[in-house]
PDB file of N, CA and C in Angstrom:
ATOM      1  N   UNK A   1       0.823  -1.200   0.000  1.00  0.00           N
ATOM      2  CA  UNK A   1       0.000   0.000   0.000  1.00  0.00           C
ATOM      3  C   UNK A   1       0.862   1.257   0.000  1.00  0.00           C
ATOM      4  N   UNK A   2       2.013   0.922   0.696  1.00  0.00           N
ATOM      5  CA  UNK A   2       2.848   2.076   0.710  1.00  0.00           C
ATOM      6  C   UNK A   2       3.428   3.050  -0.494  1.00  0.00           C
ATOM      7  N   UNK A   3       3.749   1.741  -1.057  1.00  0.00           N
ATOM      8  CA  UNK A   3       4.805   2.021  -2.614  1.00  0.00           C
ATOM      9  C   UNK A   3       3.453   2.856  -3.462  1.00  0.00           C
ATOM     10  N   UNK A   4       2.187   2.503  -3.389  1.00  0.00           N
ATOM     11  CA  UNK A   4       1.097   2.995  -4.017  1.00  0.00           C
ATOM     12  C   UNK A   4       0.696   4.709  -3.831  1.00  0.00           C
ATOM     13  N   UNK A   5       1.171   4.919  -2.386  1.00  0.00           N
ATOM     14  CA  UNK A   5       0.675   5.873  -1.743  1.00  0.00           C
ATOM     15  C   UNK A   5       1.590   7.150  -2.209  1.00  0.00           C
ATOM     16  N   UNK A   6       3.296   6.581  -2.141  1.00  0.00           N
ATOM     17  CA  UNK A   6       4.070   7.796  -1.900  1.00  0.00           C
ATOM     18  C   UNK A   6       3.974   8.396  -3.217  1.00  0.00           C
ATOM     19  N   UNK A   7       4.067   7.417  -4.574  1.00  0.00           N
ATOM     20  CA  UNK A   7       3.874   8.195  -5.507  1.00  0.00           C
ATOM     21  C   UNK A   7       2.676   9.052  -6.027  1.00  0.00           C
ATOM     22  N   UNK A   8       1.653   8.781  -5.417  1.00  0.00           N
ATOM     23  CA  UNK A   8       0.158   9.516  -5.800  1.00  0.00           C
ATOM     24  C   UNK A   8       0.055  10.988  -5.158  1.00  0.00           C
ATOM     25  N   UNK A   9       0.912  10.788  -3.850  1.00  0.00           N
ATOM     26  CA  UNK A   9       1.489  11.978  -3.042  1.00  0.00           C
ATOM     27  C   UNK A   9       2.112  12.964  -3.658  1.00  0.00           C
ATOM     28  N   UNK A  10       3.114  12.272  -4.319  1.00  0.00           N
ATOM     29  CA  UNK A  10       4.228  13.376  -4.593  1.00  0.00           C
ATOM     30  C   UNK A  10       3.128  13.698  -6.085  1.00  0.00           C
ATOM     31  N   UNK A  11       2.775  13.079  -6.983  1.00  0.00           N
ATOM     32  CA  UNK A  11       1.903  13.889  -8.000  1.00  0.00           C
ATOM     33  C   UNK A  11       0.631  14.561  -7.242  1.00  0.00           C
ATOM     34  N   UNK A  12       0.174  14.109  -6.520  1.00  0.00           N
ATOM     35  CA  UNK A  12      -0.915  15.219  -5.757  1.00  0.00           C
ATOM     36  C   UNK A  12      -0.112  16.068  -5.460  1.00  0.00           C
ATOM     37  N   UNK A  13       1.046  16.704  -4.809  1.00  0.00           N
ATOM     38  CA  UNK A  13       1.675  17.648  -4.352  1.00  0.00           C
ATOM     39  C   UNK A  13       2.002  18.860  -5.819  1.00  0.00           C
ATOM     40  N   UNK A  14       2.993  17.904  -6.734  1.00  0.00           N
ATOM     41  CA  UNK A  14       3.192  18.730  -7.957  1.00  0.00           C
ATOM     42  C   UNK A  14       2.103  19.185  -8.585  1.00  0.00           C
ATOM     43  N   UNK A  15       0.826  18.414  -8.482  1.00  0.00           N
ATOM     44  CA  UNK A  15      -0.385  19.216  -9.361  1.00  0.00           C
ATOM     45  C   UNK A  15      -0.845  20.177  -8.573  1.00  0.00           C
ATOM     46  N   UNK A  16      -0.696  20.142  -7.791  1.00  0.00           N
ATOM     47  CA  UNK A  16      -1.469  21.445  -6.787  1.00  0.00           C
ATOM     48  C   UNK A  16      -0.264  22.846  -6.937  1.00  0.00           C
ATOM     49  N   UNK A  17       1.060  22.269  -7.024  1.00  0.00           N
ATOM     50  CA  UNK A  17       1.844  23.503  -7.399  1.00  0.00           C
ATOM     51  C   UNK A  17       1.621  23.671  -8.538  1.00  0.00           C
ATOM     52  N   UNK A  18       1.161  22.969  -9.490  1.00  0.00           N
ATOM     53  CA  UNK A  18       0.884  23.284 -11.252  1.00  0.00           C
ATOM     54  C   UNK A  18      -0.403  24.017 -10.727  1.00  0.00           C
ATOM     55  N   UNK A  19      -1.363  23.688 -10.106  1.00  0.00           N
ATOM     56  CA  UNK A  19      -2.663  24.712  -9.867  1.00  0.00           C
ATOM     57  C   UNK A  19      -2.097  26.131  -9.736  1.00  0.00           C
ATOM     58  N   UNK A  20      -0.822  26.394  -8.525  1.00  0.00           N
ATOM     59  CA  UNK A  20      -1.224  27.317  -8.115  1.00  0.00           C
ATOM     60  C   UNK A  20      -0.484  28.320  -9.116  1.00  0.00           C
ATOM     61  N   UNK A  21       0.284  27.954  -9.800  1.00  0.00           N
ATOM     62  CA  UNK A  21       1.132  28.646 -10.794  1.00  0.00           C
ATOM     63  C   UNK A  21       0.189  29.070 -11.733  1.00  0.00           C
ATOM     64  N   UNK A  22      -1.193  27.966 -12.541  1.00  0.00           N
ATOM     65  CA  UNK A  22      -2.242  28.683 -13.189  1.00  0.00           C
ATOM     66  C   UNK A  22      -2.926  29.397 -12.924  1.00  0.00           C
ATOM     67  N   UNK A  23      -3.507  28.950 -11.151  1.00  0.00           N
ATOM     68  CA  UNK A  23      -4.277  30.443 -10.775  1.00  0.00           C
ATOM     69  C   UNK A  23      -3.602  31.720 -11.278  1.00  0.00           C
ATOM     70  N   UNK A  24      -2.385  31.486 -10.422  1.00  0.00           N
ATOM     71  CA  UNK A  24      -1.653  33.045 -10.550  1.00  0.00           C
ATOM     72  C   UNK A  24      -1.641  33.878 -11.569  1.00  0.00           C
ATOM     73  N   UNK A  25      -1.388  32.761 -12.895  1.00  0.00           N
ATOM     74  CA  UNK A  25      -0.920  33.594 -14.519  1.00  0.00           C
ATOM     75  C   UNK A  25      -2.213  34.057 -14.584  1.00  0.00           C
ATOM     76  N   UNK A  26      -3.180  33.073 -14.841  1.00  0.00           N
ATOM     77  CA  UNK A  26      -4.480  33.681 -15.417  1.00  0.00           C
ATOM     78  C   UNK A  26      -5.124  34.831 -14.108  1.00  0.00           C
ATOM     79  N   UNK A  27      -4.642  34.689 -13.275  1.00  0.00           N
ATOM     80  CA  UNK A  27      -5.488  36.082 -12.356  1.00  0.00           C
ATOM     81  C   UNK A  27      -4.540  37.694 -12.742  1.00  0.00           C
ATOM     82  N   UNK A  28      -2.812  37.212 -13.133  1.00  0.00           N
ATOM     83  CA  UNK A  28      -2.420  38.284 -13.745  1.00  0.00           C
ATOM     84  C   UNK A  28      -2.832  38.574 -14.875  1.00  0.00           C
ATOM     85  N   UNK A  29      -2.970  37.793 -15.884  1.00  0.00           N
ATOM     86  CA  UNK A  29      -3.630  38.458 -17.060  1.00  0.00           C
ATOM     87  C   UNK A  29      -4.903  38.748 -17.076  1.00  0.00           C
ATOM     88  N   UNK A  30      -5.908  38.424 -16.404  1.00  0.00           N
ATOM     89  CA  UNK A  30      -6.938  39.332 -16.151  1.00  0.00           C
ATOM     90  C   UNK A  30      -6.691  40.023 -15.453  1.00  0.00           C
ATOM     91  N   UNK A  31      -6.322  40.948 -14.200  1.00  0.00           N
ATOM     92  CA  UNK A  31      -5.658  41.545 -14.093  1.00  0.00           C
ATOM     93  C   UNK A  31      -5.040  43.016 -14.575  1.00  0.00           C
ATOM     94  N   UNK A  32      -4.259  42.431 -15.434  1.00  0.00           N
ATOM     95  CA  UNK A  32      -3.642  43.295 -16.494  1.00  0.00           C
ATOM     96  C   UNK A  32      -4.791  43.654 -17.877  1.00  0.00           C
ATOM     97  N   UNK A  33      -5.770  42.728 -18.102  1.00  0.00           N
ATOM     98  CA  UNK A  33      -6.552  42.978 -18.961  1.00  0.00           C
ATOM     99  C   UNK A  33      -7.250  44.131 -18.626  1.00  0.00           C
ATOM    100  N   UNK A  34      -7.919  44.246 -17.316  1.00  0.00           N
ATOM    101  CA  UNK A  34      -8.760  45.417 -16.455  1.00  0.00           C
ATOM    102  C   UNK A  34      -8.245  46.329 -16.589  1.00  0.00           C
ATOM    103  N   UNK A  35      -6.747  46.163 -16.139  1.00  0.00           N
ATOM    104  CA  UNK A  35      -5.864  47.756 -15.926  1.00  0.00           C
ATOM    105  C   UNK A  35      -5.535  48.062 -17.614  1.00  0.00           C
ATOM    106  N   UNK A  36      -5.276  47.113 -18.661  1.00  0.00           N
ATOM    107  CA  UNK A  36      -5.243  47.934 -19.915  1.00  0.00           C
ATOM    108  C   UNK A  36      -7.064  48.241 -20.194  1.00  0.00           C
ATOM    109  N   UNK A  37      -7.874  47.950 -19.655  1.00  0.00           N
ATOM    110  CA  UNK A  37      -9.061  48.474 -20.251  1.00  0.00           C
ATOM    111  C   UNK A  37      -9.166  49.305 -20.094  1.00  0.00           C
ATOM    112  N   UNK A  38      -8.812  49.956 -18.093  1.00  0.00           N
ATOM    113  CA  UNK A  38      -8.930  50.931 -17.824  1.00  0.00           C
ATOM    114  C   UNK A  38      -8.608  52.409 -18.036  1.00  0.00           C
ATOM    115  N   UNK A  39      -7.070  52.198 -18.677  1.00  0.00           N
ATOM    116  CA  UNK A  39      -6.365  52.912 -19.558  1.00  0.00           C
ATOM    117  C   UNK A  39      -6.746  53.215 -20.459  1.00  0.00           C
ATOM    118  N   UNK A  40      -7.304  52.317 -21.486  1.00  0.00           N
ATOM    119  CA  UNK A  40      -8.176  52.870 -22.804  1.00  0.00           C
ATOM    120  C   UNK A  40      -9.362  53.874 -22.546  1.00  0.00           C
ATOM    121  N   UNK A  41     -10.211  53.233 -21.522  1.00  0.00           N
ATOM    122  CA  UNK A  41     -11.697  53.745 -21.411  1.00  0.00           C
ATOM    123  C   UNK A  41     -11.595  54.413 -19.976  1.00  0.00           C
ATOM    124  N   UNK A  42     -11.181  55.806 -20.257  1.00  0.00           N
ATOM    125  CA  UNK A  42     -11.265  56.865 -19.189  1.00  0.00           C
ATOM    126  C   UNK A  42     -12.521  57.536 -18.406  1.00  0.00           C
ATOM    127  N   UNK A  43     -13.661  56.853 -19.311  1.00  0.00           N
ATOM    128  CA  UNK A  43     -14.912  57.561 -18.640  1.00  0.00           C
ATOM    129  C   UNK A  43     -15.685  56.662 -18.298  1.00  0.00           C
ATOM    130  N   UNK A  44     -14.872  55.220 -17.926  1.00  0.00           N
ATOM    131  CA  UNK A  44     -15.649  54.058 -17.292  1.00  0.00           C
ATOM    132  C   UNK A  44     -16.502  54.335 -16.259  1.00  0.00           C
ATOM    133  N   UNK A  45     -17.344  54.114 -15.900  1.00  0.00           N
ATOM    134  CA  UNK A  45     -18.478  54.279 -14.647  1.00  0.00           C
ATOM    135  C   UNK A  45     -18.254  53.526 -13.396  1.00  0.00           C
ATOM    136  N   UNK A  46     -17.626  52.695 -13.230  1.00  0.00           N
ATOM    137  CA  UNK A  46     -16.860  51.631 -12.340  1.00  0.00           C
ATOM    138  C   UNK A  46     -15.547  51.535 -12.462  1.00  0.00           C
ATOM    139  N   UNK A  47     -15.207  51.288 -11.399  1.00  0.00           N
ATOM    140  CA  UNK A  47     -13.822  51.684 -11.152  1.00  0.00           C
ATOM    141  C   UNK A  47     -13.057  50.215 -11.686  1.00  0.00           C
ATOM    142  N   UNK A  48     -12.592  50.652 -12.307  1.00  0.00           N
ATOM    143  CA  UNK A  48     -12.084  49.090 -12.985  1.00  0.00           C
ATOM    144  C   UNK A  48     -10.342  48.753 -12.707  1.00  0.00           C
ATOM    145  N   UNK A  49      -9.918  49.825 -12.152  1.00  0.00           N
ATOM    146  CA  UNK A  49      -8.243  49.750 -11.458  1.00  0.00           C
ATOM    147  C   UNK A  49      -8.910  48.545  -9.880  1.00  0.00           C
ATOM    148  N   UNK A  50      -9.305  48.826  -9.204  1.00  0.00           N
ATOM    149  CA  UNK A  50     -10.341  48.574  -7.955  1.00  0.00           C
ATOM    150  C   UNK A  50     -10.389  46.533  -8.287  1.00  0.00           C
ATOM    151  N   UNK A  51     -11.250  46.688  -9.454  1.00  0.00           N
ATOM    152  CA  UNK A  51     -12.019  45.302  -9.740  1.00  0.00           C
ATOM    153  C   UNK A  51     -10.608  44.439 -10.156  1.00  0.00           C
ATOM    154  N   UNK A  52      -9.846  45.178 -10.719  1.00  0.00           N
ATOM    155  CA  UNK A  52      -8.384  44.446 -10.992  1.00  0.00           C
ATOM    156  C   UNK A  52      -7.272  44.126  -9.899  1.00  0.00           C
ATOM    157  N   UNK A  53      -7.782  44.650  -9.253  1.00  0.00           N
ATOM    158  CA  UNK A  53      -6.541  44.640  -7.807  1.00  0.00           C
ATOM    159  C   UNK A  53      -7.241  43.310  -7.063  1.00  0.00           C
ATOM    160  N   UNK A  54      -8.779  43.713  -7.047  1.00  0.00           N
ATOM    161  CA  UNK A  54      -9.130  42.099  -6.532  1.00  0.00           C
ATOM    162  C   UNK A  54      -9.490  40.520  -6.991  1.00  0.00           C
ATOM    163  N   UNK A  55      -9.600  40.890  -8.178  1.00  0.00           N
ATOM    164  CA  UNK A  55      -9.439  39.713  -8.856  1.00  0.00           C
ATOM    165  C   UNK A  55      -7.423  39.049  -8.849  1.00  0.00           C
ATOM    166  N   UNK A  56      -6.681  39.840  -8.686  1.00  0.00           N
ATOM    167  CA  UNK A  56      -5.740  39.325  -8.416  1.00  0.00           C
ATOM    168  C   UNK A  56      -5.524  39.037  -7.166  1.00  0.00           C
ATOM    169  N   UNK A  57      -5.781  39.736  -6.279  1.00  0.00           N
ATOM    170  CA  UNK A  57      -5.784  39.599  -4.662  1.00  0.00           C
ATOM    171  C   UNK A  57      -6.987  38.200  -4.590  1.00  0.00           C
ATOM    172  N   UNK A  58      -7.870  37.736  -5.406  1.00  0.00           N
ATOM    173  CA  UNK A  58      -8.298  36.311  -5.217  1.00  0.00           C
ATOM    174  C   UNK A  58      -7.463  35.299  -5.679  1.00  0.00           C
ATOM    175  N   UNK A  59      -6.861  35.044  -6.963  1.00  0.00           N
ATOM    176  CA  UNK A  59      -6.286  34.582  -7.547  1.00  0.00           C
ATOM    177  C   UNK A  59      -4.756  34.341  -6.961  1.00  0.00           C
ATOM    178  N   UNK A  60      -4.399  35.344  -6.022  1.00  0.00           N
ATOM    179  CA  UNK A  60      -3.054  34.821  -5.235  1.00  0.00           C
ATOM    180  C   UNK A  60      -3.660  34.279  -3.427  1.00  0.00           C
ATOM    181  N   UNK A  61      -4.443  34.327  -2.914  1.00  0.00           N
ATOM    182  CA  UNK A  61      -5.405  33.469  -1.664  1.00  0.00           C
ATOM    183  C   UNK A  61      -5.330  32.591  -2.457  1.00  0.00           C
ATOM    184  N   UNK A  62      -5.908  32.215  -3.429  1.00  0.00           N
ATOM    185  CA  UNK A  62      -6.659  30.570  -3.249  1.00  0.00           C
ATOM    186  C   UNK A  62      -4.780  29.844  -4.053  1.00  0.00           C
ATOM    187  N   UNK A  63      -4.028  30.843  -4.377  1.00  0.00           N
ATOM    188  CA  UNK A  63      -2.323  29.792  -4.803  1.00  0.00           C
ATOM    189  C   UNK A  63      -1.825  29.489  -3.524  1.00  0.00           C
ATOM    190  N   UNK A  64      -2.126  30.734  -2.651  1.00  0.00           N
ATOM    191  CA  UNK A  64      -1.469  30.378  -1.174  1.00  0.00           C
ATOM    192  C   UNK A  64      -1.897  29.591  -0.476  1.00  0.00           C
ATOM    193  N   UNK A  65      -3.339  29.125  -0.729  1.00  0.00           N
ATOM    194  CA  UNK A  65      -3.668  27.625  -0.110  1.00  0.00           C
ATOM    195  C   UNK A  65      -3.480  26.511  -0.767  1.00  0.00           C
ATOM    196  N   UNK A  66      -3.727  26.584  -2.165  1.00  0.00           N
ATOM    197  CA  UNK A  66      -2.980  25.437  -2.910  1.00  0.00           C
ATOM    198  C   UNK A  66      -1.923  25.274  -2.794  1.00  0.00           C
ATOM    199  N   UNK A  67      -0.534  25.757  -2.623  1.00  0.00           N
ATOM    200  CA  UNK A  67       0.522  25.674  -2.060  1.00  0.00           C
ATOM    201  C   UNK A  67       1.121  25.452  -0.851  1.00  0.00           C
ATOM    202  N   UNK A  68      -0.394  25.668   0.780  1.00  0.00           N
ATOM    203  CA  UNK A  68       0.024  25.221   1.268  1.00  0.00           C
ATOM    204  C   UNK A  68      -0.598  23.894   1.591  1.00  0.00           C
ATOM    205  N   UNK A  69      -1.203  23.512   0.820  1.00  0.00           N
ATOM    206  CA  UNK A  69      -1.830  22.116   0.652  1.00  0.00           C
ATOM    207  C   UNK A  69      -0.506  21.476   0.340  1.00  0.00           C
ATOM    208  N   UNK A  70       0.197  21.788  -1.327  1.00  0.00           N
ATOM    209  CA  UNK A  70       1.053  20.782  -1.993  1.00  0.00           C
ATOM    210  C   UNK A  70       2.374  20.502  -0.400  1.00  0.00           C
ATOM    211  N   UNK A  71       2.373  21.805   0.087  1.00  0.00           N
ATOM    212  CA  UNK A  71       3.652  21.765   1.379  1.00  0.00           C
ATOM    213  C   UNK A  71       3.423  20.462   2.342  1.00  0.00           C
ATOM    214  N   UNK A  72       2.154  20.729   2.682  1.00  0.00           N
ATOM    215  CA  UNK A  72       1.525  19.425   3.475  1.00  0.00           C
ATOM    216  C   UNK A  72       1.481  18.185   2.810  1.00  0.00           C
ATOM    217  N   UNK A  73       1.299  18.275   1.968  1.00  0.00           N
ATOM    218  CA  UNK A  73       1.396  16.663   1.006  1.00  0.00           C
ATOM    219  C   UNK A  73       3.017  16.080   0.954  1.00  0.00           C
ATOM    220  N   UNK A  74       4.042  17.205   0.657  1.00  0.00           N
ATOM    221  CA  UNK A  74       5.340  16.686   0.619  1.00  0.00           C
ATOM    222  C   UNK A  74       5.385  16.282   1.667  1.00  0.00           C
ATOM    223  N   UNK A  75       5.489  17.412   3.015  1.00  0.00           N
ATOM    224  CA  UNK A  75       6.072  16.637   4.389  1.00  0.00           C
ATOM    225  C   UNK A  75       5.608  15.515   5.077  1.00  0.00           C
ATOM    226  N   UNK A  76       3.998  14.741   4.413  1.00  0.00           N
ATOM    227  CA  UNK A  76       3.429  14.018   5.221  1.00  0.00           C
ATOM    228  C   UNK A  76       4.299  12.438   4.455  1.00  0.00           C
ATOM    229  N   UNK A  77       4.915  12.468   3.739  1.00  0.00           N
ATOM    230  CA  UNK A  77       5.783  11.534   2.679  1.00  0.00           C
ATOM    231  C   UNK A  77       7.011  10.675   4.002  1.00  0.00           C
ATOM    232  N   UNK A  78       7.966  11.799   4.327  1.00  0.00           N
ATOM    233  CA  UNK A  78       8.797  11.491   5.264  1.00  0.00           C
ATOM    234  C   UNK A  78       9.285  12.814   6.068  1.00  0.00           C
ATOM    235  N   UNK A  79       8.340  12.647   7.181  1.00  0.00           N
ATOM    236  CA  UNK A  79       8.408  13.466   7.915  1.00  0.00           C
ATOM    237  C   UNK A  79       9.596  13.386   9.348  1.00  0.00           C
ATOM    238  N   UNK A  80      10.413  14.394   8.994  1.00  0.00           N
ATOM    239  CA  UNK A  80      11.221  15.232  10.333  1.00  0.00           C
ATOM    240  C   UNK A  80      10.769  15.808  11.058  1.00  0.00           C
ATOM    241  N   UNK A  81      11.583  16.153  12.171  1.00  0.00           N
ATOM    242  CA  UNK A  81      11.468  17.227  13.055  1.00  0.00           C
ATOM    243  C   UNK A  81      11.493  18.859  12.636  1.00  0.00           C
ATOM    244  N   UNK A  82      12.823  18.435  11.672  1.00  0.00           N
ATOM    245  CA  UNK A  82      13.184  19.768  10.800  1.00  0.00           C
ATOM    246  C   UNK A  82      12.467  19.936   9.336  1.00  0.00           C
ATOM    247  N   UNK A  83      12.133  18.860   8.753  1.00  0.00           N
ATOM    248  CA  UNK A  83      10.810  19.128   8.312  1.00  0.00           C
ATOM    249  C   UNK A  83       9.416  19.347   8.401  1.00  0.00           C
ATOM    250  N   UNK A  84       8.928  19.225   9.829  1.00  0.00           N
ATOM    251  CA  UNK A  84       8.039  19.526  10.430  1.00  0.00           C
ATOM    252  C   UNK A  84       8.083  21.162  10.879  1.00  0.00           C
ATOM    253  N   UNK A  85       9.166  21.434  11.315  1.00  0.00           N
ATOM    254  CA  UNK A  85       9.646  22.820  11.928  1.00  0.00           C
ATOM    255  C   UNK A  85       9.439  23.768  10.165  1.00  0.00           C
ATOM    256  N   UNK A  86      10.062  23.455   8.980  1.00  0.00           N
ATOM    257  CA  UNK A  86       9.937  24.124   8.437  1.00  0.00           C
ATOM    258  C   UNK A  86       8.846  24.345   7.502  1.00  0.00           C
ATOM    259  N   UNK A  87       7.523  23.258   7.840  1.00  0.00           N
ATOM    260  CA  UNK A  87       6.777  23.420   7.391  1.00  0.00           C
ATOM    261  C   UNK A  87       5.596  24.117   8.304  1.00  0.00           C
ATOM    262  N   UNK A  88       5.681  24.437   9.633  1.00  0.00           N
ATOM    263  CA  UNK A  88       5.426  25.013  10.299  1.00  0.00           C
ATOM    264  C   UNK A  88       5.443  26.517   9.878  1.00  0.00           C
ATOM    265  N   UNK A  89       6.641  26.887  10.007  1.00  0.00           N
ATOM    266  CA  UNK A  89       6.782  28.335   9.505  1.00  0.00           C
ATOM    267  C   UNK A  89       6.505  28.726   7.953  1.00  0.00           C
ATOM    268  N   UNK A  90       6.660  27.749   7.175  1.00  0.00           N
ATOM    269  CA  UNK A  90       6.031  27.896   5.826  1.00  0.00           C
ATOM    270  C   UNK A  90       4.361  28.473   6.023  1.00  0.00           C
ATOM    271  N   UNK A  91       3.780  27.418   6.450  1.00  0.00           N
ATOM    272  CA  UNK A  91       2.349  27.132   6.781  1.00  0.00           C
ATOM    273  C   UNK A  91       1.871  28.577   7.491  1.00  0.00           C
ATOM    274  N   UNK A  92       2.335  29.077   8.495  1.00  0.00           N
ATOM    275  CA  UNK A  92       2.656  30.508   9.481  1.00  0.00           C
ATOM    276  C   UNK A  92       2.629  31.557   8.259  1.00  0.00           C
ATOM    277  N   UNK A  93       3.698  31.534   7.804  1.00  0.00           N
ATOM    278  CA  UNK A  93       3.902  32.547   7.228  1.00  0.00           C
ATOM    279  C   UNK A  93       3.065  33.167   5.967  1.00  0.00           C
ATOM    280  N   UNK A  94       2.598  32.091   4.622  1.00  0.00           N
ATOM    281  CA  UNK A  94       1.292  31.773   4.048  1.00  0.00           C
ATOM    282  C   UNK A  94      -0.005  32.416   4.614  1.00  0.00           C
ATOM    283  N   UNK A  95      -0.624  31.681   5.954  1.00  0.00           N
ATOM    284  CA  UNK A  95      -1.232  32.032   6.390  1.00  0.00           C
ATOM    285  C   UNK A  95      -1.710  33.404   6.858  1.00  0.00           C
ATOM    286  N   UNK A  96      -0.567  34.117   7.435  1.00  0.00           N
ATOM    287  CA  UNK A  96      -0.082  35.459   7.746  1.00  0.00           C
ATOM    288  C   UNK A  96      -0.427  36.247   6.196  1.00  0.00           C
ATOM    289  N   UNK A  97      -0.028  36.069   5.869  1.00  0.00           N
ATOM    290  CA  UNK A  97       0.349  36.778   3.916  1.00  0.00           C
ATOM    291  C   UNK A  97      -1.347  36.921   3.691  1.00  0.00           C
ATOM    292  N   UNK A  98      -1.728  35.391   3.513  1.00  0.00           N
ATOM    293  CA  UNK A  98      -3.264  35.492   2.921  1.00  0.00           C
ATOM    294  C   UNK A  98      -4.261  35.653   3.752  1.00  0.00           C
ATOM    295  N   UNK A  99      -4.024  35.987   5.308  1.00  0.00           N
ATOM    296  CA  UNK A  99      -4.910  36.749   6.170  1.00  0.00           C
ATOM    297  C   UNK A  99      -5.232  38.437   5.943  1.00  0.00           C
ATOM    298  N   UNK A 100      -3.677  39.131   5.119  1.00  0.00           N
ATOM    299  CA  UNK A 100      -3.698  40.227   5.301  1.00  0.00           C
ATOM    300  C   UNK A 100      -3.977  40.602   3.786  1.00  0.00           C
ATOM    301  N   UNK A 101      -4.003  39.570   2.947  1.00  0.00           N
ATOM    302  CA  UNK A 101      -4.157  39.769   1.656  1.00  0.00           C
ATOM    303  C   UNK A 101      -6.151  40.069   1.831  1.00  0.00           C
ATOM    304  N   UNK A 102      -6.572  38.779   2.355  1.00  0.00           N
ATOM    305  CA  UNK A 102      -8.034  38.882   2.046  1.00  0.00           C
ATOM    306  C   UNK A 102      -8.506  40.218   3.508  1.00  0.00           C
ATOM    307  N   UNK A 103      -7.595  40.736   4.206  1.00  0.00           N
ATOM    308  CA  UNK A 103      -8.131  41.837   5.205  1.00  0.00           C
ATOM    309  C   UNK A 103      -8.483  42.801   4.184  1.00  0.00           C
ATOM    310  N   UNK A 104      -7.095  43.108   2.845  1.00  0.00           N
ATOM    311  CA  UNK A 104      -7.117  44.423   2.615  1.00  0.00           C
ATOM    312  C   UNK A 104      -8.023  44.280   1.625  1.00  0.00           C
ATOM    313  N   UNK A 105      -8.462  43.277   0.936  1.00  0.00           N
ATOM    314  CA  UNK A 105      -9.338  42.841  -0.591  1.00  0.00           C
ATOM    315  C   UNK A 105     -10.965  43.431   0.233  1.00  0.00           C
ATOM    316  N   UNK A 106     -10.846  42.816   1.271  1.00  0.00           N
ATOM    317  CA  UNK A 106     -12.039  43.376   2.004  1.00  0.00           C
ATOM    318  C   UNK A 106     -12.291  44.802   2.360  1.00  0.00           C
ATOM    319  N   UNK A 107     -11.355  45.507   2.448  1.00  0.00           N
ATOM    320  CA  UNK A 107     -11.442  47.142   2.956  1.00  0.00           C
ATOM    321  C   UNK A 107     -11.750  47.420   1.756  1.00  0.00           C
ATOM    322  N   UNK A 108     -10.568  47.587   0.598  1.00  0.00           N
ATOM    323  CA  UNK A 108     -11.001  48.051  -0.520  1.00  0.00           C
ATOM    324  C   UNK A 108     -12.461  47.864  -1.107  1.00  0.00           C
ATOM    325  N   UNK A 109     -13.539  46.592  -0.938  1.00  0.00           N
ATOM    326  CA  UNK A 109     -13.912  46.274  -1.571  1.00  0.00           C
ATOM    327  C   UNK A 109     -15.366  46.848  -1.040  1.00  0.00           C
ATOM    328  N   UNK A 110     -14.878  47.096   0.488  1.00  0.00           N
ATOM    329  CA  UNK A 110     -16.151  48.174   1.286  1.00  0.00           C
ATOM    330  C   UNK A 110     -16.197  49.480   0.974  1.00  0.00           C
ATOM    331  N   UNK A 111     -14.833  50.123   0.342  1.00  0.00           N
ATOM    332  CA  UNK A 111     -14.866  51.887  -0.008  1.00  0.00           C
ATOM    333  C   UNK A 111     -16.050  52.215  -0.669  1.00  0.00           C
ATOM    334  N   UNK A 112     -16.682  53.013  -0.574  1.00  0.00           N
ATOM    335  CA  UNK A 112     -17.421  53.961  -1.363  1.00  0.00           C
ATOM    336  C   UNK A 112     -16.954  53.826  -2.820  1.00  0.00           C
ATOM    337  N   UNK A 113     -17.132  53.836  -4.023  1.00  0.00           N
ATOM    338  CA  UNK A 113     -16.931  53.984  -5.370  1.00  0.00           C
ATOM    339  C   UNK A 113     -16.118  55.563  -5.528  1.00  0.00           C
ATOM    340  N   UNK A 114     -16.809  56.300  -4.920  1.00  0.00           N
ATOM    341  CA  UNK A 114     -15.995  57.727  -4.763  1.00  0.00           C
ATOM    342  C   UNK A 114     -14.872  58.374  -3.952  1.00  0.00           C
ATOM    343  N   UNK A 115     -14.465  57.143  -2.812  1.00  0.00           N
ATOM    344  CA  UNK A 115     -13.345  57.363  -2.394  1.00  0.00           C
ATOM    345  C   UNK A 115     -12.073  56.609  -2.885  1.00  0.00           C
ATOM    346  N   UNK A 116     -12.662  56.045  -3.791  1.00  0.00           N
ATOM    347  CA  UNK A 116     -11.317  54.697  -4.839  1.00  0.00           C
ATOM    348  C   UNK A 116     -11.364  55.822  -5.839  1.00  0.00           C
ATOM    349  N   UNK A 117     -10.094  56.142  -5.901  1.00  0.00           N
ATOM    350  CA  UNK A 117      -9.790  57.107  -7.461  1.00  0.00           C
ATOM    351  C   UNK A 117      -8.531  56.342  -7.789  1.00  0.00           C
ATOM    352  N   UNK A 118      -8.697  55.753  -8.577  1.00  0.00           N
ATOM    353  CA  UNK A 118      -7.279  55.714  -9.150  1.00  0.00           C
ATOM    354  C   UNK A 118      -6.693  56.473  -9.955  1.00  0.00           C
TER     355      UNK A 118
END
């Protein structure tokens, strides 16, 4: 069962880092699509700098949990002390990042339309 397990692991781990690398591209190029729209079309009615900042600010949350999924999948393979320790602070630090990522996606996303100027 073992020999079955470790390899399904380590490809569950790499596909979830292949996830989070696609989230990312495709949330930058939309993204970047918004902010070149926004540039073109100056008398947009919605703030479309705004809608681009959070569609990427989603698109990097849900890599930082897919990533720290794939982290957890490696270390549960052959687990240390010192691999335990550094997946600890991996896991910490992630967490930290995409707590303050989805704090600020949330402020912005409460402003008034008239206090977002970009």
């Amino acid at each position: 069962m073992e020999n079955l397990l470790v390899p399904v692991m380590r490809y569950a781990a790499g596909a979830a880092e292949l996830a989070a690398a696609v989230v990312v591209s495709i949330g930058m190029v939309q993204a970047l699509w918004i902010y070149i729209f926004r540039n073109v079309c100056m008398k947009c009615h919605f703030n479309q700098h705004v809608r681009g900042r959070l569609r990427l600010g989603h698109a990097l949350s849900l890599a930082l949990e897919l990533l720290i999924g794939a982290d957890i999948l490696k270390s549960a393979l052959d687990p240390s002390w010192t691999e335990l320790g550094q997946l600890g602070a991996i896991v910490l630090i992630r967490t930290v990042l995409n707590y303050f990522l989805l704090w600020d996606m949330r402020k912005i996303s409460e402003e008034p339309e008239d206090e977002i100027v970009a």
